[in-house]
Protein backbone atom coordinates (compact mmCIF):
# COMPACT_ATOMS: atom_id res chain seq x y z
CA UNK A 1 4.56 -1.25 27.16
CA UNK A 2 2.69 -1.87 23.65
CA UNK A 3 -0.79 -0.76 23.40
CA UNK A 4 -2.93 -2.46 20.61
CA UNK A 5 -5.74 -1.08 19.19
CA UNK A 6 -8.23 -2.68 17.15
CA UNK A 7 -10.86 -0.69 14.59
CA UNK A 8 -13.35 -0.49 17.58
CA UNK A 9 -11.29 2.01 18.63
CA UNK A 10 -10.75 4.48 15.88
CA UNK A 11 -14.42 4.53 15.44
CA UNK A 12 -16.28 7.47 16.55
CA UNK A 13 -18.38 8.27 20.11
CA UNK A 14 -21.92 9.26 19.05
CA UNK A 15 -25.10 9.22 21.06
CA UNK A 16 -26.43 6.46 18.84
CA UNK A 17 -23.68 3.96 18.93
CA UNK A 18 -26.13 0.79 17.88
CA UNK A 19 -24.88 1.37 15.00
CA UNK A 20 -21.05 1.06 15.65
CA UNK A 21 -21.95 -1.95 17.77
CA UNK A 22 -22.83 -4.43 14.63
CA UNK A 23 -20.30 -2.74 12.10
CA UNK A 24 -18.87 -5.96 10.72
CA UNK A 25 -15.07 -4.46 11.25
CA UNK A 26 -15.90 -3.77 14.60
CA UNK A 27 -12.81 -5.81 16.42
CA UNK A 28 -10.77 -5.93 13.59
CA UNK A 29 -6.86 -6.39 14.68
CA UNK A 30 -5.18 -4.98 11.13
CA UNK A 31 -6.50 -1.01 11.45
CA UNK A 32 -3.50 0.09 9.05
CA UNK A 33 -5.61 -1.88 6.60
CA UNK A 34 -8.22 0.31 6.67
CA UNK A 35 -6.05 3.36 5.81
CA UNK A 36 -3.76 1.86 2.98
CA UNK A 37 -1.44 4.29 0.96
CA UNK A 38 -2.49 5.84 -2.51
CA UNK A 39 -0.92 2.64 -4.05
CA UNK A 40 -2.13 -0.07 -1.78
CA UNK A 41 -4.84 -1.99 -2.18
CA UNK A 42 -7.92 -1.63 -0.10
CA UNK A 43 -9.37 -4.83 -0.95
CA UNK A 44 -9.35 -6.45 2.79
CA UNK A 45 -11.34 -3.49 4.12
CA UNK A 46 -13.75 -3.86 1.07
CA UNK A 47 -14.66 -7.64 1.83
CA UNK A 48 -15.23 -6.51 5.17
CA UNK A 49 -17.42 -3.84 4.37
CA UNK A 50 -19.27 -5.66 1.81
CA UNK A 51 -20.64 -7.87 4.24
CA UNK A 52 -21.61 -5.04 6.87
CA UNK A 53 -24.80 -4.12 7.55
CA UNK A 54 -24.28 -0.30 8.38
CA UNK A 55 -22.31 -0.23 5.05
CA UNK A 56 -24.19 3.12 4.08
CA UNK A 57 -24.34 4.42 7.09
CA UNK A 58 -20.07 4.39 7.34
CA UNK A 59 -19.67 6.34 3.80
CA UNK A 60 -22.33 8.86 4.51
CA UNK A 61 -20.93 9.72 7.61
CA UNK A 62 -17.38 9.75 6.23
CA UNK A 63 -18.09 12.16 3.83
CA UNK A 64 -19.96 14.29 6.27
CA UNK A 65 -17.52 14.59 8.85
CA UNK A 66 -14.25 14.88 6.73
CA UNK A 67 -12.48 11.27 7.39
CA UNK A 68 -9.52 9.24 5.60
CA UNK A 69 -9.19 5.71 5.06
CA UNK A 70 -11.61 3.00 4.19
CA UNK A 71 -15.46 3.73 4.96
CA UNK A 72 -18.57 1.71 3.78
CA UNK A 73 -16.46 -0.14 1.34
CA UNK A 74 -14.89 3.16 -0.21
CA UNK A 75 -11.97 5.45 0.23
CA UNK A 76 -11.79 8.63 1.20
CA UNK A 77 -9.63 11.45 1.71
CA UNK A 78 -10.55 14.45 3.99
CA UNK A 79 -14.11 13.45 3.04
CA UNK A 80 -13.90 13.49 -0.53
CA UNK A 81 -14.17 10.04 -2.56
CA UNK A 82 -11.46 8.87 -3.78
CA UNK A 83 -12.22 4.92 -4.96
């Protein structure tokens, strides 16, 4: 049996989840393209996140809680910024 997740998925459980509910990648079906490798491009997961209104919302709380991958239109690593 395959089991496909989308980006709704990997996003986090918080008492306020309005805000997860009108991310613009909410439902996306590529989630490896949110996590690319060092040499990858990120630029899907930027267009995305360019036009999502919780844009800010997704970096700050990336940096806050330590997460990899594309978040608010940047990338991090462990919570650092890394482009």
């Amino acid at each position: 049996m395959t089991v496909t997740l989308t980006l709704t998925d990997l996003l986090p459980i918080s008492e306020d989840a309005t805000d997860w509910d009108v991310a613009a990648c909410r439902g996306d079906q590529h989630p490896d393209r949110w996590f690319p490798d060092p040499s990858e491009s990120f630029d899907y997961a930027a267009r995305i996140c360019d036009r999502c209104p919780i844009v800010n919302t997704c970096g700050t709380y990336a940096s806050a809680t330590g997460q990899t991958g594309v978040w608010g239109g940047r990338e991090y690593r462990r919570g650092k910024l890394i482009r």
